[in-house]
Protein backbone atom coordinates (compact mmCIF):
# COMPACT_ATOMS: atom_id res chain seq x y z
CA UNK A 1 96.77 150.15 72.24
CA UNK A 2 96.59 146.86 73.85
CA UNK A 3 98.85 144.23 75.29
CA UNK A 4 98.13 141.04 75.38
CA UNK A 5 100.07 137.99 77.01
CA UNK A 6 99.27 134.53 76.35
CA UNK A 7 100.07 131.43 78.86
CA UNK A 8 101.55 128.69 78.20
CA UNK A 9 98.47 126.80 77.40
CA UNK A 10 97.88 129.39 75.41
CA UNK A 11 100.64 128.67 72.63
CA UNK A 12 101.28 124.90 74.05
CA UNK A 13 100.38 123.70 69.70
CA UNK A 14 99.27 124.67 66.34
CA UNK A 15 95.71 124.55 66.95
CA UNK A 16 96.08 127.11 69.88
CA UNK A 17 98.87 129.05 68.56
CA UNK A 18 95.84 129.34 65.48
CA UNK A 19 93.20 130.74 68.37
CA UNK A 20 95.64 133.31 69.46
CA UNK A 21 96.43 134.51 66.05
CA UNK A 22 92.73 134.96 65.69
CA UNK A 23 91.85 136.99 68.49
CA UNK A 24 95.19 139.42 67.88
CA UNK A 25 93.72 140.02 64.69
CA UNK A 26 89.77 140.63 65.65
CA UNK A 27 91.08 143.60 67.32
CA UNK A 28 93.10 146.14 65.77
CA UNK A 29 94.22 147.74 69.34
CA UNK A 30 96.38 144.61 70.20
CA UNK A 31 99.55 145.43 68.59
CA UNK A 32 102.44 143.58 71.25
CA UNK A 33 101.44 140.26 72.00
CA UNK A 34 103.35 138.22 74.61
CA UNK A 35 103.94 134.77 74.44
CA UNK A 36 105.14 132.24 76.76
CA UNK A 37 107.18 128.66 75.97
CA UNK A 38 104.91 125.83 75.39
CA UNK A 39 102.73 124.66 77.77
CA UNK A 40 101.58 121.32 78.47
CA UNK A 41 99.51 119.72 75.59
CA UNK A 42 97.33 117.44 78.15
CA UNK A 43 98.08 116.40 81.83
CA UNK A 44 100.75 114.26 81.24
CA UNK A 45 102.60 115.78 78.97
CA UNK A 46 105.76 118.10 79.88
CA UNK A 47 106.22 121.79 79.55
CA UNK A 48 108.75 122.99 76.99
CA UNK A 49 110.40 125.09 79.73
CA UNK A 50 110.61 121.86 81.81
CA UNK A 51 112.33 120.01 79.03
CA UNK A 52 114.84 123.03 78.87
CA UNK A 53 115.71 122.34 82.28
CA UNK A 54 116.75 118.77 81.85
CA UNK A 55 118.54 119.80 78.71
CA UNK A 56 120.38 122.49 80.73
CA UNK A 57 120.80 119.72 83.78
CA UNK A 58 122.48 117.06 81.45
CA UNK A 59 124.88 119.64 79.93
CA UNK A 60 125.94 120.76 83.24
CA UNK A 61 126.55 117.06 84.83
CA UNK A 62 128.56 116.64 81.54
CA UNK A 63 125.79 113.90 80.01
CA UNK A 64 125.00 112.80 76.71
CA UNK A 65 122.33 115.42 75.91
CA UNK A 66 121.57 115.44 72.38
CA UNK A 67 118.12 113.32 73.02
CA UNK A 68 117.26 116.06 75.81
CA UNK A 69 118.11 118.75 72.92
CA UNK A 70 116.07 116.52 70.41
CA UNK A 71 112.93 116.39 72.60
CA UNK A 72 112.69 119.99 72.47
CA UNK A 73 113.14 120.56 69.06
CA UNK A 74 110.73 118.11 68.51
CA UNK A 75 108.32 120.01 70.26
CA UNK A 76 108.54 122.96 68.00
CA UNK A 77 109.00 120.58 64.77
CA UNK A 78 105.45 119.62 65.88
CA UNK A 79 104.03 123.31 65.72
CA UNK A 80 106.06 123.98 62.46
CA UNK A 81 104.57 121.12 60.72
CA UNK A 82 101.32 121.69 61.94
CA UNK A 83 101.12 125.25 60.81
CA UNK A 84 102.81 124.61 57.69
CA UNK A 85 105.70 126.84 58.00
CA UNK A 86 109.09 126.77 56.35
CA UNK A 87 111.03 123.78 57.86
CA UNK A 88 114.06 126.27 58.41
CA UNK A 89 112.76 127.62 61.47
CA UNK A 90 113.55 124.34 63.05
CA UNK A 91 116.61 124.37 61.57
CA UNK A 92 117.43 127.96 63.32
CA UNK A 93 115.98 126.87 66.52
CA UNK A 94 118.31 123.46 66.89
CA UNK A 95 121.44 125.71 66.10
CA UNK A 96 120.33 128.32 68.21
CA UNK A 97 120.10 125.61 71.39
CA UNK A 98 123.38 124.06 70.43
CA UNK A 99 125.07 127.84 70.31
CA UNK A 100 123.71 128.56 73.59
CA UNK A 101 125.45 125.24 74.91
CA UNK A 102 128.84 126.09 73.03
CA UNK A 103 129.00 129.13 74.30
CA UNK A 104 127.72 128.67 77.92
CA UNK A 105 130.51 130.14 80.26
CA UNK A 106 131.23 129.42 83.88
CA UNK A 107 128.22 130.39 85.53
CA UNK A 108 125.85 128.09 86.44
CA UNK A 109 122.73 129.85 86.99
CA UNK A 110 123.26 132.74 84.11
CA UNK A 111 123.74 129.04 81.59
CA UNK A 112 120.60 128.01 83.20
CA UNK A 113 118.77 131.11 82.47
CA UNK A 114 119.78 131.26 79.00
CA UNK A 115 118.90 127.86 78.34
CA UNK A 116 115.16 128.09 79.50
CA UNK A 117 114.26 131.71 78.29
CA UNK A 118 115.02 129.82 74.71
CA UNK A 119 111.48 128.67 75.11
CA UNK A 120 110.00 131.99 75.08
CA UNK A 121 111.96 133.50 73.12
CA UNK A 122 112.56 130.53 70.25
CA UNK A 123 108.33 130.37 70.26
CA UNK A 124 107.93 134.09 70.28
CA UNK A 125 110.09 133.44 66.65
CA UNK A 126 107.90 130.25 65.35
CA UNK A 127 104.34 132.60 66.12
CA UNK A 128 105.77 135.60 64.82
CA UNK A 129 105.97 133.27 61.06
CA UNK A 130 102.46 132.18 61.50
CA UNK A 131 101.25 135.32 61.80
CA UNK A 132 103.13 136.54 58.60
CA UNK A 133 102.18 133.09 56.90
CA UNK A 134 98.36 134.08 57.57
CA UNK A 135 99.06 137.68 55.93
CA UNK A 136 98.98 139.84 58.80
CA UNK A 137 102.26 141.45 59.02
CA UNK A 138 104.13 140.97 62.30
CA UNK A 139 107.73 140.86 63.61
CA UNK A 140 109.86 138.71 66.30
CA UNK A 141 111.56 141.61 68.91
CA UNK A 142 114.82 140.41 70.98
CA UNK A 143 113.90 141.86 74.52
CA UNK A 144 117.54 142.46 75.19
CA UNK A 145 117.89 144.68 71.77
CA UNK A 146 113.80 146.47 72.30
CA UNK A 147 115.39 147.50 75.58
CA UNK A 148 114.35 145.11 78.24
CA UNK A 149 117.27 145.50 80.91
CA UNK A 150 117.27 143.37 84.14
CA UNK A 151 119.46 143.42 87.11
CA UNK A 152 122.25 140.37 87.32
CA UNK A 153 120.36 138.48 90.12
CA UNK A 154 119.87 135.25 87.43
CA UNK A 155 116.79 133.76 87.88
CA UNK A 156 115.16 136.23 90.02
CA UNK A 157 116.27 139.70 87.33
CA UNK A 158 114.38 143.07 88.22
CA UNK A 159 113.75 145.27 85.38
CA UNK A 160 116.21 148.47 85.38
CA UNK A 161 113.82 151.63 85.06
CA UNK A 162 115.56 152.91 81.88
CA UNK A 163 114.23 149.96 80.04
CA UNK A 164 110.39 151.88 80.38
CA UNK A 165 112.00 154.80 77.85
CA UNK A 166 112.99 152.48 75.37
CA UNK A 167 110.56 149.96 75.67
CA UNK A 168 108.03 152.84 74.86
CA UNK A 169 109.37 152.73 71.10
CA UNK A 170 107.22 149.41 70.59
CA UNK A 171 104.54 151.85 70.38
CA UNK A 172 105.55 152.89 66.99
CA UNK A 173 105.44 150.06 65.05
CA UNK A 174 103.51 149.25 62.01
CA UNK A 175 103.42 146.12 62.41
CA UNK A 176 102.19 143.38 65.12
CA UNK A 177 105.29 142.86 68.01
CA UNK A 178 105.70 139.40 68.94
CA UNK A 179 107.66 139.01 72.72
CA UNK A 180 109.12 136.51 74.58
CA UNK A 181 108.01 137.13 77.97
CA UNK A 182 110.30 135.55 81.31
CA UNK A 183 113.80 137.23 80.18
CA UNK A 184 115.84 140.36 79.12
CA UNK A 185 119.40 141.31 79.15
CA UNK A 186 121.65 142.22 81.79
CA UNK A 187 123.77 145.66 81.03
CA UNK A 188 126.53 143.19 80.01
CA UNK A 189 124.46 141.49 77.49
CA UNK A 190 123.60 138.40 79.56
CA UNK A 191 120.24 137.01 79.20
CA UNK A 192 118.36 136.73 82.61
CA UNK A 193 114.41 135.87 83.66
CA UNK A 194 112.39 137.11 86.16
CA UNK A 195 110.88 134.56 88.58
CA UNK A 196 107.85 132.68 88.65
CA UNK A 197 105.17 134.62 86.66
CA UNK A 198 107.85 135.51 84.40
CA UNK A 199 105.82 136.65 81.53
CA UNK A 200 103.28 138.21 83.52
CA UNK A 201 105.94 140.63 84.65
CA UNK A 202 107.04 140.83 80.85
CA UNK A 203 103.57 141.82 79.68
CA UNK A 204 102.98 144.21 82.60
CA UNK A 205 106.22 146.07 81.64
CA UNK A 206 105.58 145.99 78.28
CA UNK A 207 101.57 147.88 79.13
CA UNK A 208 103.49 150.14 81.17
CA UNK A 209 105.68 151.12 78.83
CA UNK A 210 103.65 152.01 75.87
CA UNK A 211 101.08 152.86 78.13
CA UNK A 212 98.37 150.77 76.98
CA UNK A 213 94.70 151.30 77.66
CA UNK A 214 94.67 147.62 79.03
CA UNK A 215 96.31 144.73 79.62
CA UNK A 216 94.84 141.49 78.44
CA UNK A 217 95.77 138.29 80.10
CA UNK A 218 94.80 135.38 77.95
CA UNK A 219 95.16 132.33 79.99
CA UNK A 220 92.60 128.64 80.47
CA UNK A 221 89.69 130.09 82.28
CA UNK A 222 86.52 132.28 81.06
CA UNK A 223 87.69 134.91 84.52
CA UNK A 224 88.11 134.59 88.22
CA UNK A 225 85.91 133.14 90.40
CA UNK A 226 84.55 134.37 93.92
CA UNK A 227 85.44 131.14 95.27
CA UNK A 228 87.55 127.91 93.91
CA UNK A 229 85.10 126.15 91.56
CA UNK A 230 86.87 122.72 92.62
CA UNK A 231 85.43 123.84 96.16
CA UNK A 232 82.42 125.52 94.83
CA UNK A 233 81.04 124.47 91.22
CA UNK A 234 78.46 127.23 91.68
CA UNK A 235 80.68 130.07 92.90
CA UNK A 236 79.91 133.08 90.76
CA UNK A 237 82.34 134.86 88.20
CA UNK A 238 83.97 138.06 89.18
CA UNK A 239 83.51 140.53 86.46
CA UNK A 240 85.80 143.66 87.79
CA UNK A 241 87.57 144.03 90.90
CA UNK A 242 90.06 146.23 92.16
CA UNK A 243 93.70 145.68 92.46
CA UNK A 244 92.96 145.79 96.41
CA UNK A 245 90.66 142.92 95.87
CA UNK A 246 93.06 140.69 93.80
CA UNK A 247 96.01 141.29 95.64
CA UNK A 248 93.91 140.25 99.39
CA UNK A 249 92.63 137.26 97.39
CA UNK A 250 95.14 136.21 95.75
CA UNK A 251 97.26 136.01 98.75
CA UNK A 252 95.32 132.81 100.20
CA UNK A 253 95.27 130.78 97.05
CA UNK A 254 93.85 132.73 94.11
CA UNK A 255 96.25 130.79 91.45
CA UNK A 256 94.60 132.68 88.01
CA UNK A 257 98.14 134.27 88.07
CA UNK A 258 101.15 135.57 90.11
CA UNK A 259 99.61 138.87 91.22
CA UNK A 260 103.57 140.23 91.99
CA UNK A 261 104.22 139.84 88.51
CA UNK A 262 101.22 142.44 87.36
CA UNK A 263 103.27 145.29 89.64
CA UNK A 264 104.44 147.29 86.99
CA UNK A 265 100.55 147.61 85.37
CA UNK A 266 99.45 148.32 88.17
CA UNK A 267 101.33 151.04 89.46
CA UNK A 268 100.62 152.71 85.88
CA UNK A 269 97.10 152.22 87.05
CA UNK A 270 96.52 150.40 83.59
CA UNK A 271 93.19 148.45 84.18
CA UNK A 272 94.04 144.13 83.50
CA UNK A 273 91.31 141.97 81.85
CA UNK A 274 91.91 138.32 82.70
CA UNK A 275 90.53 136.40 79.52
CA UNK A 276 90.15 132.61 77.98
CA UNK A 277 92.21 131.87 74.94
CA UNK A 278 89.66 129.17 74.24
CA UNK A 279 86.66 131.23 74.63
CA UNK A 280 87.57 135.15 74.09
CA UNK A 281 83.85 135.80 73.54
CA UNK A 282 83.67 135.73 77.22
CA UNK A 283 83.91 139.11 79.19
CA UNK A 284 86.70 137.67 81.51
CA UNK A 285 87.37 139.87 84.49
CA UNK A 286 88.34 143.16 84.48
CA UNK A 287 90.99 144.87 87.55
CA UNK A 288 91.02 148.75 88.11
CA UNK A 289 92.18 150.93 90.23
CA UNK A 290 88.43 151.51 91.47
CA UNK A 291 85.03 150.75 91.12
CA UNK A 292 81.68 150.91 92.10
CA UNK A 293 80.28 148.41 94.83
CA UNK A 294 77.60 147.48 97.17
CA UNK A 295 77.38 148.19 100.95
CA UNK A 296 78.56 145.11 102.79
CA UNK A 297 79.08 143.41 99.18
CA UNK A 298 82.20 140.39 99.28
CA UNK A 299 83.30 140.44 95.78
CA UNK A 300 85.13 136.81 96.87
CA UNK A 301 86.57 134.00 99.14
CA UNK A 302 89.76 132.27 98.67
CA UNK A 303 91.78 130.08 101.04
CA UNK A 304 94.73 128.03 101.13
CA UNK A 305 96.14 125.27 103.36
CA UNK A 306 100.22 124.55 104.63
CA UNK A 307 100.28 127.51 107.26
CA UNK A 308 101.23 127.27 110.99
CA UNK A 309 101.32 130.16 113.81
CA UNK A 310 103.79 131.14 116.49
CA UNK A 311 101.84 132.07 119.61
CA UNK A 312 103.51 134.10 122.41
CA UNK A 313 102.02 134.38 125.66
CA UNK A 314 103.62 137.06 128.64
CA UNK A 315 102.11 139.17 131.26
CA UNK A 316 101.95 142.69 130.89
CA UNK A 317 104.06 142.37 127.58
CA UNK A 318 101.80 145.47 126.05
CA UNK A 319 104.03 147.15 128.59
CA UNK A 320 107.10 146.35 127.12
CA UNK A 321 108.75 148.86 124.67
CA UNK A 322 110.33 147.51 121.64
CA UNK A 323 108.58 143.65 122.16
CA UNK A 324 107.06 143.17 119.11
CA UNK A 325 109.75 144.74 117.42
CA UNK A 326 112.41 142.27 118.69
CA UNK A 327 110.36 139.29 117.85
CA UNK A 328 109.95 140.10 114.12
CA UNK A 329 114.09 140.68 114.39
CA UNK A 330 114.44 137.07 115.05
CA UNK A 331 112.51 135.98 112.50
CA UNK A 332 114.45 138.01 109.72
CA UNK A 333 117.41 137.03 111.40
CA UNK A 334 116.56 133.58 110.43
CA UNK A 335 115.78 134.78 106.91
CA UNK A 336 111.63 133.99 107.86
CA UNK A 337 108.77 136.14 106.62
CA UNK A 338 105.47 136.63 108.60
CA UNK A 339 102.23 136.64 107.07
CA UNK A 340 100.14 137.93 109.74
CA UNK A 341 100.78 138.79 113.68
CA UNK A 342 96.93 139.30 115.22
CA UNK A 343 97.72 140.49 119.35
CA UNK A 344 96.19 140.98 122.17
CA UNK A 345 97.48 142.76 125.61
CA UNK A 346 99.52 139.58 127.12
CA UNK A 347 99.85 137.43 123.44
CA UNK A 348 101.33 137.78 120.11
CA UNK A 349 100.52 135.42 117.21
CA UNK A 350 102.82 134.78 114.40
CA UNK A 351 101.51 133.54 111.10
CA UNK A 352 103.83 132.14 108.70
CA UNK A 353 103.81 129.65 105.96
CA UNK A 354 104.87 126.06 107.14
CA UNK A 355 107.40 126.02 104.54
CA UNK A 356 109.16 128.87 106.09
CA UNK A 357 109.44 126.86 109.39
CA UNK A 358 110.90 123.38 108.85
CA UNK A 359 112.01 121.50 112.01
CA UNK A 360 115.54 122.87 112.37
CA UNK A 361 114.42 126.05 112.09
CA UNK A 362 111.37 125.77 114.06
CA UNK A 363 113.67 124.86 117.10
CA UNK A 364 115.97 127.92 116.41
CA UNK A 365 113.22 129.84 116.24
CA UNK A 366 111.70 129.11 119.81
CA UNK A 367 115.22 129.04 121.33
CA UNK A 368 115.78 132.54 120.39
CA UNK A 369 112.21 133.57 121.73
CA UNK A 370 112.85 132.05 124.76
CA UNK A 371 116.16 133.46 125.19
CA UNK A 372 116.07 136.93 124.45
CA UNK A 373 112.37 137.58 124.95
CA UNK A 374 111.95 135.35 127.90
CA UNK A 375 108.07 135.17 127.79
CA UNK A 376 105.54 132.64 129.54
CA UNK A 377 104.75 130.39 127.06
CA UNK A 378 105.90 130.12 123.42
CA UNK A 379 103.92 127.00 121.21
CA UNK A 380 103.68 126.42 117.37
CA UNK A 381 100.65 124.81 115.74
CA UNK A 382 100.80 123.24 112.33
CA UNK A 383 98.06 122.75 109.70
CA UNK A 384 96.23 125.52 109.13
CA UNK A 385 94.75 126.85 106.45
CA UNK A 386 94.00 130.50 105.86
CA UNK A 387 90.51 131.86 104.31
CA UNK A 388 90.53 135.31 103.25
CA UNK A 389 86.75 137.29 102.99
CA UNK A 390 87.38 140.57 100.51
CA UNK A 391 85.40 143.13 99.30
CA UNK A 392 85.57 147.10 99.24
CA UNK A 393 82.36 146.93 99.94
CA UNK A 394 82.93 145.70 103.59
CA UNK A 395 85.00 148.89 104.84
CA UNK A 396 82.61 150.09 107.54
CA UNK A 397 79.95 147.64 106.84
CA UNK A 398 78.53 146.47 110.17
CA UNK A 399 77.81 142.82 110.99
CA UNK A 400 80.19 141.19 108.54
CA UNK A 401 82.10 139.50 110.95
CA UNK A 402 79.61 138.43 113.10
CA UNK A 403 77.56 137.11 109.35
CA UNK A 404 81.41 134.97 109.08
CA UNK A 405 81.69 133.62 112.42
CA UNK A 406 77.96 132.46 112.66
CA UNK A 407 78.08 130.67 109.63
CA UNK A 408 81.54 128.72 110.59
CA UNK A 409 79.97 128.10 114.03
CA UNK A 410 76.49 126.63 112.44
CA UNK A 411 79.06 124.27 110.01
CA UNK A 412 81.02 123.49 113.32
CA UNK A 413 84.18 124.79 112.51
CA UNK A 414 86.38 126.22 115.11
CA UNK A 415 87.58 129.43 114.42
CA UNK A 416 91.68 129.56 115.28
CA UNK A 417 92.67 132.98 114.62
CA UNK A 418 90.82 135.79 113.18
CA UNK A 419 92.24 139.15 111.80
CA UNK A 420 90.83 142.03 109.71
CA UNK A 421 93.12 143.76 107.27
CA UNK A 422 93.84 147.85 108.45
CA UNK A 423 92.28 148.34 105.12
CA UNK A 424 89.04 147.00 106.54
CA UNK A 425 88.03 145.33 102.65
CA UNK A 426 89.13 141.91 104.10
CA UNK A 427 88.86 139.39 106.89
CA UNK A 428 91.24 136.69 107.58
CA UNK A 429 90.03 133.09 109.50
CA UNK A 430 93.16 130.59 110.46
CA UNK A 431 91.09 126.97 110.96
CA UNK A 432 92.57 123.33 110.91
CA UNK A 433 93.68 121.82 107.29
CA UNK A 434 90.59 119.46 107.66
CA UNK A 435 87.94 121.97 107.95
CA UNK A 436 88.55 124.32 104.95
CA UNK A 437 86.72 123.18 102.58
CA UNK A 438 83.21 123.00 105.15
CA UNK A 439 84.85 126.40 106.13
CA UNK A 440 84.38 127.73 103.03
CA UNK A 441 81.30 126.32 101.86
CA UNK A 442 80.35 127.76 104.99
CA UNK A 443 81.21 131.32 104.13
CA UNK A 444 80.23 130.60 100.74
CA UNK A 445 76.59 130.05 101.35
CA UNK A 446 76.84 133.07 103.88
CA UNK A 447 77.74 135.31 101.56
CA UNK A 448 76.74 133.84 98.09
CA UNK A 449 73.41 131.97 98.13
């Protein structure tokens, strides 16, 4: 058995909503198919989920909403008419918007999250009939009712383990299963979502679950590349890497999904082929649990800009018990995660995301250090941008770094930071905002041409 999810691009019209119907069918192991609101149709246009929102907005400020409800049902009325299906399941879907509005109770957030899981779960109903118009028999399944229970934290829901027992019943049925993705139901019969990558975590569940022999995640690109082909047109496609891989690139800009939101597949060790909805003759890429590599072999580079670092400066401070831990106190403290924290005998480094670090908080921060740390020197730099180098087939290769550094030093960028993961598959560069993309072109060419 396969599951297969499909993007919002994926299912944003008729015509594409038609593609995914066809590849369901060309394989006879994809029996639960996940599907996510519409997408956009072009670059301009607006997501279905995003027109929920305003819908949901105007309700809640007490507005005159019916042409925010009327923009989404027009969305679907396009699809319907499109794919010639019974004009009653537009009908269904404008009472079922106005019922979620009547009935919305004092909770902001839990009215919120009822209002945009709709998408999924009101286009999970609309596919569902154009499968059974095309003759292939398949049913719409409620996550709340299959079993799908999430915690009360609206917006950002876990999944309760006891929903993996009941869940596994989808495996039974005769027919194709067609599933919202983003939401379930809390124990008091509440719909909530997960966060961003919603129905990534959905499908990932759902694989789990039913244990599926892979997880196919349909989405706008023919697989991942080593390197960002708006950096690199030439960068090569990735056709398997390991969950080690993804996860170190995907932490420095790798966008093909959210790779939090695959947890629950891959804990089950359930391997994740990342495919094209427009072209599913292509192999995609496949992520395991292992594989086989080269010596010395970087399987890719990504990098991302809008980081800054905390440096830390005091004499003999490798002599001081209980430094480090202090300083990563503060910072949780004032509710700030760290990305990295290379070191040295006298100096500590803090990496963080510039986001994390706004002015206010930035002066907070370095008050604190100064106070209750009392080192030297304490200075925060702005606009950097982290590249990450990852392969399995670097652990114990010799000469990688040294191949990394050479090639930034020959393209004249000035290395900031350097760290290599304990894992040893990975090495991470900090360099100004203006050199990344000559950074990794740089390491591109080192480790590509």
């Amino acid at each position: 058995m396969k599951v297969v999810k499909f993007g919002g691009s994926s299912v944003a019209n008729a015509e594409q909503i038609s593609k995914i119907i066809d590849i369901v069918v060309a394989d006879a192991d994809r029996r639960i198919v996940v599907v996510s609101a519409p997408g956009k149709r072009s670059s301009s246009d607006t997501k279905v989920t995003d027109l929920l929102i305003a819908l949901g907005n105007s309700v809640i400020k007490g507005e005159d909403y019916d042409a925010a409800l009327e923009a989404v049902v027009m969305r679907y009325a396009e699809i319907q008419a499109d794919l010639d299906l019974n004009v009653a399941v537009i009908d269904d879907i404008r009472a079922d918007l106005h019922r979620r509005i009547d009935e919305r109770g004092d909770h902001l957030l839990q009215f919120m999250d009822d209002m945009k899981a709709s998408g999924e779960d009101n286009n999970a109903k609309v596919i569902a009939a154009a499968f059974s118009k095309r003759g292939y028999p398949a049913r719409y399944v409620n996550p709340g009712e299959a079993g799908m229970l999430l915690s009360d934290e609206f917006g950002n829901a876990e999944v309760l383990h006891e929903s993996y027992e009941k869940l596994s019943l989808l495996a039974d049925s005769p027919e194709i299963v067609v599933f919202p993705g983003f939401f379930g139901s809390t124990r008091g019969g509440q719909v909530a979502t997960f966060p961003r990558g919603g129905s990534d975590i959905t499908g990932a569940i759902l694989a789990a679950a039913v244990k599926a022999e892979v997880y196919e995640n349909f989405t706008d690109v023919d697989s991942v590349y080593a390197m960002d082909p708006r950096i690199m047109p030439e960068a090569p496609a990735i056709e398997m890497m390991t969950y080690r891989e993804m996860r170190e690139l995907s932490y420095a800009g790798f966008g093909v999904f959210h790779d939090e939101a695959i947890i629950p597949a891959v804990q089950a060790q359930i391997p994740i082929c990342i495919k094209n909805t427009n072209r599913p003759e292509m192999p995609g890429t496949l992520i395991v649990p292992e594989r086989k590599y080269e010596h010395a072999a970087v399987v890719g580079i990504s990098s991302a800009d809008g980081f800054c670092a905390i440096y830390i400066d005091k004499y003999m401070m490798n002599r001081e018990v209980g430094f480090g831990r202090r300083l990563l106190q503060i910072l949780e403290e004032e509710d700030i995660s760290f990305e990295h924290t290379p070191s040295g005998i006298d100096n500590l480094s803090v990496i963080l995301q510039s986001s994390e670090l706004g002015a206010e908080k930035e002066k907070a921060v370095v008050d604190r250090i100064m106070q209750e740390l009392s080192p030297d020197n304490v200075t925060v730099e702005h606009g950097l941008s982290l590249l990450m180098v990852v392969g399995e087939g670097m652990h114990y290769a010799v000469g990688m770094a040294a191949r990394a550094t050479g090639a930034l030093s020959d393209a004249g960028v000035n290395i900031e930071m350097i760290n290599q993961g304990a894992s040893e598959i990975s090495m991470m560069f900090a360099v100004k905002e203006p050199d990344r993309k000559k950074a990794v072109h740089a390491l591109g060419n080192a480790f590509f041409a």
